[in-house]
N, C-alpha and C. Protein backbone atom coordinates (compact mmCIF):
# COMPACT_ATOMS: atom_id res chain seq x y z
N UNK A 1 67.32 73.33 114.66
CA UNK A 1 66.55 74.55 114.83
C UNK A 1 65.06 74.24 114.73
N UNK A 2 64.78 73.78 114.16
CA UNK A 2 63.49 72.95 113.74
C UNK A 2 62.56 71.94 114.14
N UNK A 3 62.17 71.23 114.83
CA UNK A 3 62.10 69.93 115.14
C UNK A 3 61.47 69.14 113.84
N UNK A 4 61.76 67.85 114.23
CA UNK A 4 61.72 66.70 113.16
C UNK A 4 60.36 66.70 112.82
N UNK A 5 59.15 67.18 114.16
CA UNK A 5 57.51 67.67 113.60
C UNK A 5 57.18 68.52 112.65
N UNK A 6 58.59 69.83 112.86
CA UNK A 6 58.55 70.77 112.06
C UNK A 6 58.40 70.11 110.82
N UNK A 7 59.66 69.84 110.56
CA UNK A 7 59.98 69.04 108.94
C UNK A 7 59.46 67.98 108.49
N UNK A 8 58.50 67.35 109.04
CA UNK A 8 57.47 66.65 108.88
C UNK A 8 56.28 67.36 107.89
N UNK A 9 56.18 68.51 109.06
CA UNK A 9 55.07 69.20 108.22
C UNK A 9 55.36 70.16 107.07
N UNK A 10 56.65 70.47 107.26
CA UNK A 10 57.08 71.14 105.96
C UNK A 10 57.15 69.99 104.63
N UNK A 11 57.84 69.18 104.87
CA UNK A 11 57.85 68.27 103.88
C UNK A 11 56.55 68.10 103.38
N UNK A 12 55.27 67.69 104.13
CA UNK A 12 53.68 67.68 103.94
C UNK A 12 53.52 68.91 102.82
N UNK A 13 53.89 70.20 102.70
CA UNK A 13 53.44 71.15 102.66
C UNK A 13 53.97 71.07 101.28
N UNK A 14 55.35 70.61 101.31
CA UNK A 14 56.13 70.42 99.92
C UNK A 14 55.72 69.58 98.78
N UNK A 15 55.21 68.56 99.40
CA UNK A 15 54.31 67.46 99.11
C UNK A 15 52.99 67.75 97.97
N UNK A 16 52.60 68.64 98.60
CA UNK A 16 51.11 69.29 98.49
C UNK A 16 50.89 70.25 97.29
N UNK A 17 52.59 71.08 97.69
CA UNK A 17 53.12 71.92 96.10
C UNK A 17 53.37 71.10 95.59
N UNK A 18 54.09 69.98 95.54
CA UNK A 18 54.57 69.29 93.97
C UNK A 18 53.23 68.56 93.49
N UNK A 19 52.03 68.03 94.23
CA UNK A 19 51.69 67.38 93.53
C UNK A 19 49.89 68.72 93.09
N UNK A 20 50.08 69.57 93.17
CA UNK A 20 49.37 71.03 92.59
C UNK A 20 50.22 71.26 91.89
N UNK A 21 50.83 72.06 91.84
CA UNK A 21 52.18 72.83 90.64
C UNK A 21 53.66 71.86 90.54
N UNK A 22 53.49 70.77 90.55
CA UNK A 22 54.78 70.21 90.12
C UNK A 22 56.41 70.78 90.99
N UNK A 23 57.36 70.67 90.62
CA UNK A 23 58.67 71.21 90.87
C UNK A 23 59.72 71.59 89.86
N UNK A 24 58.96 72.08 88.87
CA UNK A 24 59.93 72.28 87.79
C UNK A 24 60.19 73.78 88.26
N UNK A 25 62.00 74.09 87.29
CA UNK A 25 62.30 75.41 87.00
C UNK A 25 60.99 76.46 87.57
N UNK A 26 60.19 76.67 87.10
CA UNK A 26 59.98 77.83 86.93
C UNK A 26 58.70 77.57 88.80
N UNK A 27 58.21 76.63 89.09
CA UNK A 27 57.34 76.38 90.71
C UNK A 27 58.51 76.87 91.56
N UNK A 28 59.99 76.49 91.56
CA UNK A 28 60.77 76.80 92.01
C UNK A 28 61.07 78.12 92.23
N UNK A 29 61.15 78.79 90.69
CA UNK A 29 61.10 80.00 90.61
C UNK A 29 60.29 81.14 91.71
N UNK A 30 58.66 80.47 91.64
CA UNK A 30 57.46 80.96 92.30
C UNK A 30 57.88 80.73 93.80
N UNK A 31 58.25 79.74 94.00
CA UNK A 31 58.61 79.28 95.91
C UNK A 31 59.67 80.41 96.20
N UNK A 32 60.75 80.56 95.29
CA UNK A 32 61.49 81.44 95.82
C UNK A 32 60.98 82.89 95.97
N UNK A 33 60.42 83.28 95.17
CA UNK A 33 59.31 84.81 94.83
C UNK A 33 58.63 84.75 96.01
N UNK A 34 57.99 83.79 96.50
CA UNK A 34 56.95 84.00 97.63
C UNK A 34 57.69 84.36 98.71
N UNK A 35 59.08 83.72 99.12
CA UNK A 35 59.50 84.01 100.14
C UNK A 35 59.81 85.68 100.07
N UNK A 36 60.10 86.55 99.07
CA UNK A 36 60.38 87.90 98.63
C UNK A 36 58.68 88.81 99.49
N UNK A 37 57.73 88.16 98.64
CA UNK A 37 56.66 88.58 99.02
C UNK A 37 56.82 88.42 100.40
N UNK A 38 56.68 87.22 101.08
CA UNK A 38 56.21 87.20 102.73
C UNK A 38 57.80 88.08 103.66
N UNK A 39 58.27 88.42 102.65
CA UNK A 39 59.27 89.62 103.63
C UNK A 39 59.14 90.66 103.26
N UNK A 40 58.18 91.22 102.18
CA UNK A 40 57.72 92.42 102.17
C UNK A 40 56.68 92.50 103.24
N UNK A 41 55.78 91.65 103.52
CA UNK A 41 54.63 91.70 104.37
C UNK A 41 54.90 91.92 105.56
N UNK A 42 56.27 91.48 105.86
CA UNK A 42 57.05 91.75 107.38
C UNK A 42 57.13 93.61 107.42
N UNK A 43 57.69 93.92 106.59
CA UNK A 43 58.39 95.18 106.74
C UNK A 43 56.76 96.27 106.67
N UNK A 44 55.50 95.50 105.56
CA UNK A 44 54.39 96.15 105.56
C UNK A 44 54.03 96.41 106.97
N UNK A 45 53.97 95.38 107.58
CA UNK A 45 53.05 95.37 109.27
C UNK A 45 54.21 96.06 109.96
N UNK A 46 55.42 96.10 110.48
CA UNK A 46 56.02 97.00 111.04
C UNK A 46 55.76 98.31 110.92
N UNK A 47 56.03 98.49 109.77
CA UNK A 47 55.80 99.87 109.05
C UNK A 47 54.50 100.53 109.65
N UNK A 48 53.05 99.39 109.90
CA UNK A 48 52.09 99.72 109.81
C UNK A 48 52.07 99.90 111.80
N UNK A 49 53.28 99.28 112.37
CA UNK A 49 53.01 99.21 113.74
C UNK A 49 53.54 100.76 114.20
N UNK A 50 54.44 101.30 113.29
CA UNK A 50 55.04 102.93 113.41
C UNK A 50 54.02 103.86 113.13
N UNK A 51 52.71 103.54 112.49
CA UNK A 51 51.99 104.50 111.80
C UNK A 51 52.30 105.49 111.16
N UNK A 52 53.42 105.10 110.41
CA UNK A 52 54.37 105.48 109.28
C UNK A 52 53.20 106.68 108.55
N UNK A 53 52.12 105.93 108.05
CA UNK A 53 51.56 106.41 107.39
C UNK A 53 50.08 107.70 107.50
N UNK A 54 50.74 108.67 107.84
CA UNK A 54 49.69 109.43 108.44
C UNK A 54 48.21 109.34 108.20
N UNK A 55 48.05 109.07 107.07
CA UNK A 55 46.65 108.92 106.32
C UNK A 55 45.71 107.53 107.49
N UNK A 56 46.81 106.92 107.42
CA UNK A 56 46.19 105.21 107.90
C UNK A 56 46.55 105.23 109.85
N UNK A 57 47.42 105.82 109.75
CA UNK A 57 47.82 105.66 111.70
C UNK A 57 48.74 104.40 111.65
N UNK A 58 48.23 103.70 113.12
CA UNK A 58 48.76 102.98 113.66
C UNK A 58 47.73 101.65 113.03
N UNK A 59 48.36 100.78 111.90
CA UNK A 59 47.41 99.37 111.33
C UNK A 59 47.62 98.01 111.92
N UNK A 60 48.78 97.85 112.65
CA UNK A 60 49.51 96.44 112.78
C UNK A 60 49.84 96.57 114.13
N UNK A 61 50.14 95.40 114.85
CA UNK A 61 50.39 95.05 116.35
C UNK A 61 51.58 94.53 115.65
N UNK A 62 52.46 94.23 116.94
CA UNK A 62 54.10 93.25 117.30
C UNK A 62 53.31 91.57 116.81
N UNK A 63 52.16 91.60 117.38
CA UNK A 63 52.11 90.01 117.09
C UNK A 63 51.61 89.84 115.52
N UNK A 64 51.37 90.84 114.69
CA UNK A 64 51.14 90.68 113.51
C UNK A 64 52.49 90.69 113.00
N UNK A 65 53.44 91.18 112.81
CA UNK A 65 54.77 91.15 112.83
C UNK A 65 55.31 90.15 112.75
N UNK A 66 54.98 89.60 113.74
CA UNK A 66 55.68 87.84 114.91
C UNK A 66 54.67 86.86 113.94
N UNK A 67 53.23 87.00 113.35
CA UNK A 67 52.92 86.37 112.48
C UNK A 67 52.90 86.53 110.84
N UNK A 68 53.44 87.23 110.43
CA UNK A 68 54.26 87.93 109.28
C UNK A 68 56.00 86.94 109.20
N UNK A 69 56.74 87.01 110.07
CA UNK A 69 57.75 86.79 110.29
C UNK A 69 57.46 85.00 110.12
N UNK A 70 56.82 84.29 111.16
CA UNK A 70 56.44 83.31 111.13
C UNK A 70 56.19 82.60 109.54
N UNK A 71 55.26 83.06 109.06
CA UNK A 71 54.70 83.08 107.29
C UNK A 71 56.27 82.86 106.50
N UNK A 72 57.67 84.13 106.55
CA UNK A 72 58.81 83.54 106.38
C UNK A 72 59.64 82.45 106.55
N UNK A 73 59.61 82.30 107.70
CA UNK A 73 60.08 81.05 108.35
C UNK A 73 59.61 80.04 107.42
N UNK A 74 58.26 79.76 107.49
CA UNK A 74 57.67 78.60 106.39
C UNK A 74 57.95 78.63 105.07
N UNK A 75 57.63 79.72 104.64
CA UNK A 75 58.26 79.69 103.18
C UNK A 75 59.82 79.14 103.03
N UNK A 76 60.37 79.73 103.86
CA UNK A 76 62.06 79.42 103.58
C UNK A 76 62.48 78.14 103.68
N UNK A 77 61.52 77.81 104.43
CA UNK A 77 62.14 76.11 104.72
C UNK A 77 61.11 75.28 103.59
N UNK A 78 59.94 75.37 103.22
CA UNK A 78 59.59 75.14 102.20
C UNK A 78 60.32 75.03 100.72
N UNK A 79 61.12 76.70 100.78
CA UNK A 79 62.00 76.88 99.46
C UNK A 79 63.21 75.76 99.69
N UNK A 80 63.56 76.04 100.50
CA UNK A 80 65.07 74.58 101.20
C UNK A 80 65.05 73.42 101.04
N UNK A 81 63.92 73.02 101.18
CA UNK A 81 63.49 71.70 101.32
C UNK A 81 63.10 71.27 100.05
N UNK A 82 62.91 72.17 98.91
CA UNK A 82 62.02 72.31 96.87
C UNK A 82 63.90 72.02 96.92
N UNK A 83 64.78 72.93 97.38
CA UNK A 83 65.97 72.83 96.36
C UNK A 83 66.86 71.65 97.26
N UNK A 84 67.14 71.66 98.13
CA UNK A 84 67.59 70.84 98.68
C UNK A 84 68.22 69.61 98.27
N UNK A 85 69.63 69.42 97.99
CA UNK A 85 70.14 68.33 97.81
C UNK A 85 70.64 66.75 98.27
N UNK A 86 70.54 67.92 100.05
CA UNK A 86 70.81 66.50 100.84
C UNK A 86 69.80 67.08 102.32
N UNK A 87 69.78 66.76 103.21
CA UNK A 87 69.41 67.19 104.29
C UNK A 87 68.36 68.73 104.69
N UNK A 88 67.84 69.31 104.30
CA UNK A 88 67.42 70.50 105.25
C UNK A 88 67.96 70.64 106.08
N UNK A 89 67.67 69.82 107.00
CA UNK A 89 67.65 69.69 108.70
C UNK A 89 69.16 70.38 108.58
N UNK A 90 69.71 69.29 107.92
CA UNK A 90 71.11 69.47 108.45
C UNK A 90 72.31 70.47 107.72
N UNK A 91 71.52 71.08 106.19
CA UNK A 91 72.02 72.61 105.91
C UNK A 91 71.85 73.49 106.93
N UNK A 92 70.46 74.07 107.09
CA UNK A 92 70.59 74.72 108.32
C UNK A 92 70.98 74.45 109.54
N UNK A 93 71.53 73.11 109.84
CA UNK A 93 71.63 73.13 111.37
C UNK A 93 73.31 73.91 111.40
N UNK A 94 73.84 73.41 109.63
CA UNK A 94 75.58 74.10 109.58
C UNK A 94 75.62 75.45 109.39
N UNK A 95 74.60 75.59 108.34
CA UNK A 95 74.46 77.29 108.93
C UNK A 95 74.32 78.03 109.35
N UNK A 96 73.79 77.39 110.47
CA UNK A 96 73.31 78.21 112.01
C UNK A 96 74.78 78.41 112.59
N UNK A 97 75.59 76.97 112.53
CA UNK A 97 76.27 76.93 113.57
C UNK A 97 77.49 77.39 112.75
N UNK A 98 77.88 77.69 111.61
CA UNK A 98 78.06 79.37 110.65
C UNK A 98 78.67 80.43 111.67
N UNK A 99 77.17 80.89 111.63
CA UNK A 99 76.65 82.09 111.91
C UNK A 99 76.85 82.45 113.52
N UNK A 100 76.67 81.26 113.89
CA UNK A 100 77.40 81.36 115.69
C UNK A 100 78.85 81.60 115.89
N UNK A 101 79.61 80.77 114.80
CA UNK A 101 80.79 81.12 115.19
C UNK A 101 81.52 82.53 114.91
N UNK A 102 81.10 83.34 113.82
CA UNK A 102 80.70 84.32 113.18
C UNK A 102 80.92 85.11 114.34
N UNK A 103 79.61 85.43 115.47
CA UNK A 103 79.38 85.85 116.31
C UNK A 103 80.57 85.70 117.52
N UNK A 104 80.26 84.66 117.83
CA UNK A 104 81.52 84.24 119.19
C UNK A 104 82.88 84.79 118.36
N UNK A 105 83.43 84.58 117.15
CA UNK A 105 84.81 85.19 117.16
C UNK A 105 84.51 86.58 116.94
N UNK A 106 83.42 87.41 116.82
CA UNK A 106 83.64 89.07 117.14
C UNK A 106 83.24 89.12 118.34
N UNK A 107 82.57 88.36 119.00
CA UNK A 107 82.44 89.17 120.50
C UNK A 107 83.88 88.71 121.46
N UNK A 108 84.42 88.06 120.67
CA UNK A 108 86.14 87.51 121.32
C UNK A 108 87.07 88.66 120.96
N UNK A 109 86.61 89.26 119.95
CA UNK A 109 87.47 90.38 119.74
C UNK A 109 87.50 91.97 120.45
């Protein structure tokens, strides 16, 4: 799902946290929290693309969204890659392919 550039630079990124805040219990803790945060920020800018909020209107575009969403993506594979026992690459590549089969046996039904 990823390319090997991807996880290059995620690893970089992981890199960068352990040697700022270490990887103990509780950085772990924080990596996982952030990913919470950057999916509130998703649902903020949608929200803000409905102009949900009469006071405020219309605050957010689709591509703020698409870069909101993006911000997840990184975190998650960031968090994957902090807990990670064997592979990234290759947890998600089984959980993708999970989640496909998932799919193909209800649309068979």
């Amino acid at each position: 799902m990823l390319s090997s550039d991807h996880w290059t630079t995620i690893h970089g990124l992981v890199g960068w946290l352990d040697r700022q805040n270490g990887r103990g219990d509780h950085e772990i803790t924080m990596r996982l929290l952030k990913l919470v945060e950057e999916a509130g920020e998703v649902a903020q800018a949608y929200i803000g693309t409905q102009g949900q909020n009469p006071r405020k209107g219309v605050t957010h575009t689709r591509a703020d969204v698409a870069d909101e969403l993006c911000d997840v993506i990184i975190t998650a594979a960031v968090a994957l890659v902090s807990i990670a026992d064997s592979s990234p690459d290759d947890i998600l590549n089984a959980k993708l392919a999970k989640v496909a089969a998932r799919a193909k046996a209800v649309d068979a039904t």
